[in-house]
Protein backbone atom coordinates (compact mmCIF):
# COMPACT_ATOMS: atom_id res chain seq x y z
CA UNK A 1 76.68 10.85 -23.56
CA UNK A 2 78.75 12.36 -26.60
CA UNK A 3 75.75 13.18 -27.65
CA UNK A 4 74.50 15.33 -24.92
CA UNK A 5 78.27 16.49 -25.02
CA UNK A 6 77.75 17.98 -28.63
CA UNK A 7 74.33 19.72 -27.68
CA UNK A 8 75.83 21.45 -24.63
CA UNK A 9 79.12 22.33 -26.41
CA UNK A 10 76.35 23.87 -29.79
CA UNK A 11 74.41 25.45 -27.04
CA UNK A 12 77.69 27.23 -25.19
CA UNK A 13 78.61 28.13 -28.84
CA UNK A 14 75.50 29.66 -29.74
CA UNK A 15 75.01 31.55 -26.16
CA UNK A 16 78.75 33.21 -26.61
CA UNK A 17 78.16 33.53 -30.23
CA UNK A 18 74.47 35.79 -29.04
CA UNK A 19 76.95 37.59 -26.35
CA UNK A 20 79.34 38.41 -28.61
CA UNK A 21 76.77 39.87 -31.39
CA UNK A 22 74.86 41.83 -28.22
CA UNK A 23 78.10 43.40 -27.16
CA UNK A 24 78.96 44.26 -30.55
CA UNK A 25 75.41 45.63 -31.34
CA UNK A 26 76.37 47.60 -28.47
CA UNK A 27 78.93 48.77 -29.18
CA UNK A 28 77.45 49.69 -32.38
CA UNK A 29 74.54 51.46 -30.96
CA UNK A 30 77.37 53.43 -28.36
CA UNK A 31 79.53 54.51 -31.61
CA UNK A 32 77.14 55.41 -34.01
CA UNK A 33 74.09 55.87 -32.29
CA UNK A 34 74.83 57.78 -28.69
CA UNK A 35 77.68 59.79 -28.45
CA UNK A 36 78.46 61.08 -24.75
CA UNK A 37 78.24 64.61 -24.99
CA UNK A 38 81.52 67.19 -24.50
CA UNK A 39 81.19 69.83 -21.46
CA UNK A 40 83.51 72.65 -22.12
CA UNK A 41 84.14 75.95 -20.27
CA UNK A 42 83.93 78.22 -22.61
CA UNK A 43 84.83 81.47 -20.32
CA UNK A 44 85.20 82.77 -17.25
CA UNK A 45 85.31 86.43 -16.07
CA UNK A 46 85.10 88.70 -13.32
CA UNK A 47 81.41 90.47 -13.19
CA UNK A 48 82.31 92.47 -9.87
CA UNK A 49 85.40 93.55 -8.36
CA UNK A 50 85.91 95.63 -5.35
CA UNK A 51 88.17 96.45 -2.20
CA UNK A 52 86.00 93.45 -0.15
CA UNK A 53 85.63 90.58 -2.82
CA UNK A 54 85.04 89.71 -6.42
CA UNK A 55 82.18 87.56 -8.21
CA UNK A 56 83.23 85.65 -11.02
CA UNK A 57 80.54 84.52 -14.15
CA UNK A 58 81.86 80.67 -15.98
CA UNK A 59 80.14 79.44 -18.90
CA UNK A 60 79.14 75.75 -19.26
CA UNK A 61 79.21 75.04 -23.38
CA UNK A 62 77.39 71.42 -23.28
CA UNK A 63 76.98 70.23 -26.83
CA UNK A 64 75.08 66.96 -27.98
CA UNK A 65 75.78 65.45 -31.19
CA UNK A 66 73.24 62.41 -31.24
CA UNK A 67 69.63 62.83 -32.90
CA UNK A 68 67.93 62.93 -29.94
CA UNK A 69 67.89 64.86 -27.29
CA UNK A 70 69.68 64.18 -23.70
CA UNK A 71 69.79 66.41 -20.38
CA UNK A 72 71.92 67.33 -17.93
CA UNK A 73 71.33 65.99 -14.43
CA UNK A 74 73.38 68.59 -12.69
CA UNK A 75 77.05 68.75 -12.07
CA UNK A 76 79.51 69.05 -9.01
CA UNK A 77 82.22 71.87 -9.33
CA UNK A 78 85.60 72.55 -7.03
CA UNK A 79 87.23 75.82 -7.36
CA UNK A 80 91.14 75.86 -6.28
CA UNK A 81 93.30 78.30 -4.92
CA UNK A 82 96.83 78.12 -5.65
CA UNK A 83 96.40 74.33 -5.96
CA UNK A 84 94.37 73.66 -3.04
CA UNK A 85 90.59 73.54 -2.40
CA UNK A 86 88.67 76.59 -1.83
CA UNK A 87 84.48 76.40 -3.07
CA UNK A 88 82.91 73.42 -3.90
CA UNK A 89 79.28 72.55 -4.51
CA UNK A 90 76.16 70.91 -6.84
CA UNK A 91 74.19 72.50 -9.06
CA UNK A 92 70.84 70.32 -9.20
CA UNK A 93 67.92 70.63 -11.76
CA UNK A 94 67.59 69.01 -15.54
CA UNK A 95 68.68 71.09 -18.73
CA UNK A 96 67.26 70.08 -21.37
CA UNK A 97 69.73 70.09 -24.66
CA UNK A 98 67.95 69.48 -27.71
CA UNK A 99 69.76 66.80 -30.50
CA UNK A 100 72.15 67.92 -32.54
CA UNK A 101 72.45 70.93 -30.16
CA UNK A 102 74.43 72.68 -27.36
CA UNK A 103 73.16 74.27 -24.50
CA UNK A 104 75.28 77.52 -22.12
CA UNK A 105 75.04 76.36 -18.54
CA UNK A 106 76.16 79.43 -16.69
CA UNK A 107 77.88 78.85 -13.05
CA UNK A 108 78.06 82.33 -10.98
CA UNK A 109 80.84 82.13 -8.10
CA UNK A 110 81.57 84.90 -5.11
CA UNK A 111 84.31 85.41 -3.16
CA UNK A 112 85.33 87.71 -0.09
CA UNK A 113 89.26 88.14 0.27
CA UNK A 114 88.57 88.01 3.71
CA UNK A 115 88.08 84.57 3.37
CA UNK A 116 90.69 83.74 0.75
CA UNK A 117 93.35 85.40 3.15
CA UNK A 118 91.84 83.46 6.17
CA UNK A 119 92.68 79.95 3.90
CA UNK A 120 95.60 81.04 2.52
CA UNK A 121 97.77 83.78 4.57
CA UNK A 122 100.60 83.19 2.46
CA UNK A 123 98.27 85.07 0.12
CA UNK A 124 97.97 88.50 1.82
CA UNK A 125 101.01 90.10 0.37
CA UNK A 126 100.00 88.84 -3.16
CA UNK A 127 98.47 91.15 -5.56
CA UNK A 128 96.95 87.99 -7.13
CA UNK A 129 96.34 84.00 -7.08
CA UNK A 130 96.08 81.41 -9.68
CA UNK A 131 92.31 79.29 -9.83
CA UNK A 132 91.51 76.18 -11.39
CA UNK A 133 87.74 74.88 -11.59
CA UNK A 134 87.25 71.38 -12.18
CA UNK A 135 83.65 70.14 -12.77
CA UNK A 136 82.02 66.87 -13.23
CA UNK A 137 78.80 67.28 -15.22
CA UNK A 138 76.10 63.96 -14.84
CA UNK A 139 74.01 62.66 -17.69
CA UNK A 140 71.43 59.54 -17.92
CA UNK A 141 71.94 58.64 -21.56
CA UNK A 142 69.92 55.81 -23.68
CA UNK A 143 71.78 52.29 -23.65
CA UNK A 144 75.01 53.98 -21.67
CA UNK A 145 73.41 54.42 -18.38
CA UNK A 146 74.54 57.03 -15.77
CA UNK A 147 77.52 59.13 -16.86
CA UNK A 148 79.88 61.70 -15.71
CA UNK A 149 81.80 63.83 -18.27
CA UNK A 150 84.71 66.08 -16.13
CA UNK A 151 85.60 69.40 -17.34
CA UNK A 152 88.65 72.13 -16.52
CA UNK A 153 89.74 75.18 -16.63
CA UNK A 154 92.31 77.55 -15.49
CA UNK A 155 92.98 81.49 -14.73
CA UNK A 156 94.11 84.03 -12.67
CA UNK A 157 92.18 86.64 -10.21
CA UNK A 158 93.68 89.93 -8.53
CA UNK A 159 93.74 90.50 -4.97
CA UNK A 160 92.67 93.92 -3.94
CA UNK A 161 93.27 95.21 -0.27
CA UNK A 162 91.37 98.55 1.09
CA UNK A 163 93.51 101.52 1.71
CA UNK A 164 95.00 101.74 5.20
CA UNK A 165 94.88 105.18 6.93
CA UNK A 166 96.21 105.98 9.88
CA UNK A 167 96.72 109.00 12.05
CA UNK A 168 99.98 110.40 12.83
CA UNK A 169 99.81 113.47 14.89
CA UNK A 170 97.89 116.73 15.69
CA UNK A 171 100.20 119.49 15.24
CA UNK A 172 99.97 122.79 16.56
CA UNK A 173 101.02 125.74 13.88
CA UNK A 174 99.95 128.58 15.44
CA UNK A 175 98.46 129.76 18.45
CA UNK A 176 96.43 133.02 18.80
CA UNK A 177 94.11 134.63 21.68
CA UNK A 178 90.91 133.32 20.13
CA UNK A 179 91.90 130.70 17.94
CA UNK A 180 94.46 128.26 17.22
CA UNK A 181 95.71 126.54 13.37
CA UNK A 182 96.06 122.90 13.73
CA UNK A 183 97.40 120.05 11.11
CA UNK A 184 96.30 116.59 11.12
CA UNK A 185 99.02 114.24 9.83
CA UNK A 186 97.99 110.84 8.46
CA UNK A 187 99.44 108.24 6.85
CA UNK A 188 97.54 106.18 3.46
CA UNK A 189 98.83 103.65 2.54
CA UNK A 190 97.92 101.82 -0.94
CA UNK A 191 99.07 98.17 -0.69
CA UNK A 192 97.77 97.22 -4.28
CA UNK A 193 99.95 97.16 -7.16
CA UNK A 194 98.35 100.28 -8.83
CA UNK A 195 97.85 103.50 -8.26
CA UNK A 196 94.19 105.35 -7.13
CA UNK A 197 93.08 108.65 -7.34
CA UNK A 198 90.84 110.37 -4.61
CA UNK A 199 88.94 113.35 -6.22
CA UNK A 200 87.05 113.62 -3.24
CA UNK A 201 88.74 113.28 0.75
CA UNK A 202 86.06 114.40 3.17
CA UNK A 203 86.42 114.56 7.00
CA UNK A 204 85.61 115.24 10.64
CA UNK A 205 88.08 115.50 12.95
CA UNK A 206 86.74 114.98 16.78
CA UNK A 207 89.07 115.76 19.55
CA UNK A 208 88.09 115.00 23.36
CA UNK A 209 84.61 114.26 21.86
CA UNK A 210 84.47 117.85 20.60
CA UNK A 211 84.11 118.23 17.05
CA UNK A 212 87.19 120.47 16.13
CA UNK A 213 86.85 120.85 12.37
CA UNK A 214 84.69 119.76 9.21
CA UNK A 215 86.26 120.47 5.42
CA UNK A 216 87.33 118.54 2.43
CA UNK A 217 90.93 117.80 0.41
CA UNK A 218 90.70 117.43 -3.79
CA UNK A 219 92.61 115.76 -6.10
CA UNK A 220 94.75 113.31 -4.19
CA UNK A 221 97.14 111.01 -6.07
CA UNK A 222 98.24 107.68 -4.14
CA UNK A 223 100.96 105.94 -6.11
CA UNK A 224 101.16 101.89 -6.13
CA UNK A 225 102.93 100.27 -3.30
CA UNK A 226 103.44 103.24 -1.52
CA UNK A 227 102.55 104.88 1.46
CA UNK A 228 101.57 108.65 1.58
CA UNK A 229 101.90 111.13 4.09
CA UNK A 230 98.48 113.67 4.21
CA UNK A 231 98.18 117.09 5.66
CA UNK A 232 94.67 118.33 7.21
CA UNK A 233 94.82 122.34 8.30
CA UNK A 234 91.83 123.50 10.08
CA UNK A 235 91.47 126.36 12.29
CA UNK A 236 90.13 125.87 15.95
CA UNK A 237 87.86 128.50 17.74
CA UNK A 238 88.43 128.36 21.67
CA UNK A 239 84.93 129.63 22.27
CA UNK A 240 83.28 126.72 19.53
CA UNK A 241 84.95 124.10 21.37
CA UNK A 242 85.04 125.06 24.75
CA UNK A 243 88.07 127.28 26.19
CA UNK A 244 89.40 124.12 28.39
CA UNK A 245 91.57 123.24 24.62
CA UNK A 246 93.50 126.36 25.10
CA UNK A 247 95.44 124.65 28.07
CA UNK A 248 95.43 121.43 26.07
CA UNK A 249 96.81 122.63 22.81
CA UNK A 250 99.28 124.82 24.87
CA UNK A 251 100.52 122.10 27.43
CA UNK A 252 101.47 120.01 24.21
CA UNK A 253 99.60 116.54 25.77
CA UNK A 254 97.98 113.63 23.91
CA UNK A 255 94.41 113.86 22.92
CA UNK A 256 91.77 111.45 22.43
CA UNK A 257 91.36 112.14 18.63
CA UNK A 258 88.61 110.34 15.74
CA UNK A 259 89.54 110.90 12.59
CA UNK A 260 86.10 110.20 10.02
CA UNK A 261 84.74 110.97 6.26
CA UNK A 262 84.79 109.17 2.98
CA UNK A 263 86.90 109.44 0.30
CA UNK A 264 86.16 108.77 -3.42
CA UNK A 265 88.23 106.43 -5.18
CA UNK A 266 89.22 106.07 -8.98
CA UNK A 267 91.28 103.71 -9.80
CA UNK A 268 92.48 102.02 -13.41
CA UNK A 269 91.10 98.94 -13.37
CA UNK A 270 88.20 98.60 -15.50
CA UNK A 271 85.62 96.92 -12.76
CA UNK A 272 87.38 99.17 -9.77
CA UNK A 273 86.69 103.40 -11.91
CA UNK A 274 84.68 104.49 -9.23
CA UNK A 275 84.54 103.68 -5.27
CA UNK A 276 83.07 105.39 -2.11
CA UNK A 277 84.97 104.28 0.82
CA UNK A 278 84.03 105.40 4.65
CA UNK A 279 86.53 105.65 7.07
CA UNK A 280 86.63 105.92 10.84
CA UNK A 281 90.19 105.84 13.08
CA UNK A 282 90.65 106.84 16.71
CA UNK A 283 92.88 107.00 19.15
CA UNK A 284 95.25 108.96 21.33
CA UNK A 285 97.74 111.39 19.10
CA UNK A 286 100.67 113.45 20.64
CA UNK A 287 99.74 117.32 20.35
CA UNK A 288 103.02 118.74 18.71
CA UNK A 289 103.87 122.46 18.52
């Protein structure tokens, strides 16, 4: 019985003493053989800015320092808004990364304010937001198995709003046997927190679904955070829009009134020079003389 006692007690020896060396040639084989590879974002930068949305470009630096080559299994990525979730998604299909090399995963993102003010309304008087992407990138490496190496980064993206215009009155400078001079008032206002230029204002103004004047305003400055009152003169012909407007610009009533064009936009920022924007406001306007 002591015997048997000694064998078994040799054989546990020798079986922990095998462990031991395995775990250790392991380890061995994990320290100086396969290294897990680093994931870094190397930069991230906005490829398209406008009055609607941006799209923003991140590059994926994955480098692998063992002699053999590994691949990327795809990756998982959550952009934040302020701190809380906004975009998350996979990426699926293998990159290959040769050994001793590094490989640029790019990750393209989009974004509509619309949406990033319909998450977050506390953001729609900001003029921009903090981001952070976190990723976790997925590897199937020799001896280690599965494995997920995270990566992080941080930044900051501008919210830009449209323009608001918005019509103020139709007023009535003079009034003549055949023809009358009208101003349209509007208001624009520029919510961002810089300024825009508009070369370019061109217009229609309908009254009563007759089309009262067509023309064109240069060279308009709109200063940041500020709203700007805009003057439209036109001249009205009684017999080109029907001699019914006489009594209407003469009774000083409220007319149905669309307000229409485009304007051209430049503006400082370097991904915002040069912008095209339609517009398109109605409603009922007090005739004033």
């Amino acid at each position: 019985m002591r015997k048997r006692g000694l064998v078994a007690s040799a054989v546990a020896v020798v079986a922990c003493c095998v462990l031991l060396s395995c775990a250790a040639a392991r380890e061995v084989v994990t320290e100086r053989i396969i290294r897990i590879p680093s994931v870094r974002i190397i930069s991230g930068e906005i490829t398209r800015l406008s009055f609607t949305g941006a799209a923003m470009l991140f590059d994926i630096e994955i480098t692998n320092s063992n002699p053999v080559g590994l691949a990327l299994d795809g990756f998982d990525y959550n952009l934040l808004i302020e701190d809380e979730p906004f975009l998350h998604g996979r990426q699926e299909g293998k990159v290959e990364i040769g050994a001793n090399g590094s490989s640029i995963v790019p990750l393209p993102l989009e974004s509509e304010f619309a949406g990033v003010y319909h998450a977050f309304e506390r953001l729609v008087e900001n003029d921009g937001a903090s981001y952070t992407l976190e990723m976790a990138c997925f590897f199937d490496l020799p001896v280690l198995g599965k494995v997920e190496v995270p990566a992080r980064t941080e930044g900051r993206i501008p919210l830009v709003k449209p323009p608001v215009l918005s019509l103020r009155s139709l007023r009535v400078a003079r009034i003549g046997l055949t023809s009358a001079d009208v101003v349209l008032e509007a208001a624009l206002d520029n919510p961002n927190d810089f300024f825009f230029d508009a070369p370019l204002f061109r217009y229609e103004v309908v009254v009563n679904e007759k089309t009262w004047a067509r023309g064109s305003a240069f060279d308009l400055h709109i200063g940041e955070k500020r709203i700007s009152m805009l003057s439209f003169p036109f001249t009205v012909r009684y017999a080109e829009v029907s001699e019914s407007l006489y009594r209407l610009l003469t009774a000083g009533e409220k007319a149905t009134c669309v307000f229409k064009g485009s304007v051209d936009i430049k503006t400082p920022l370097p991904l915002l020079t040069d912008v095209s924007l339609p517009f398109e406001i109605g409603g009922e306007v007090p005739l004033m003389r």
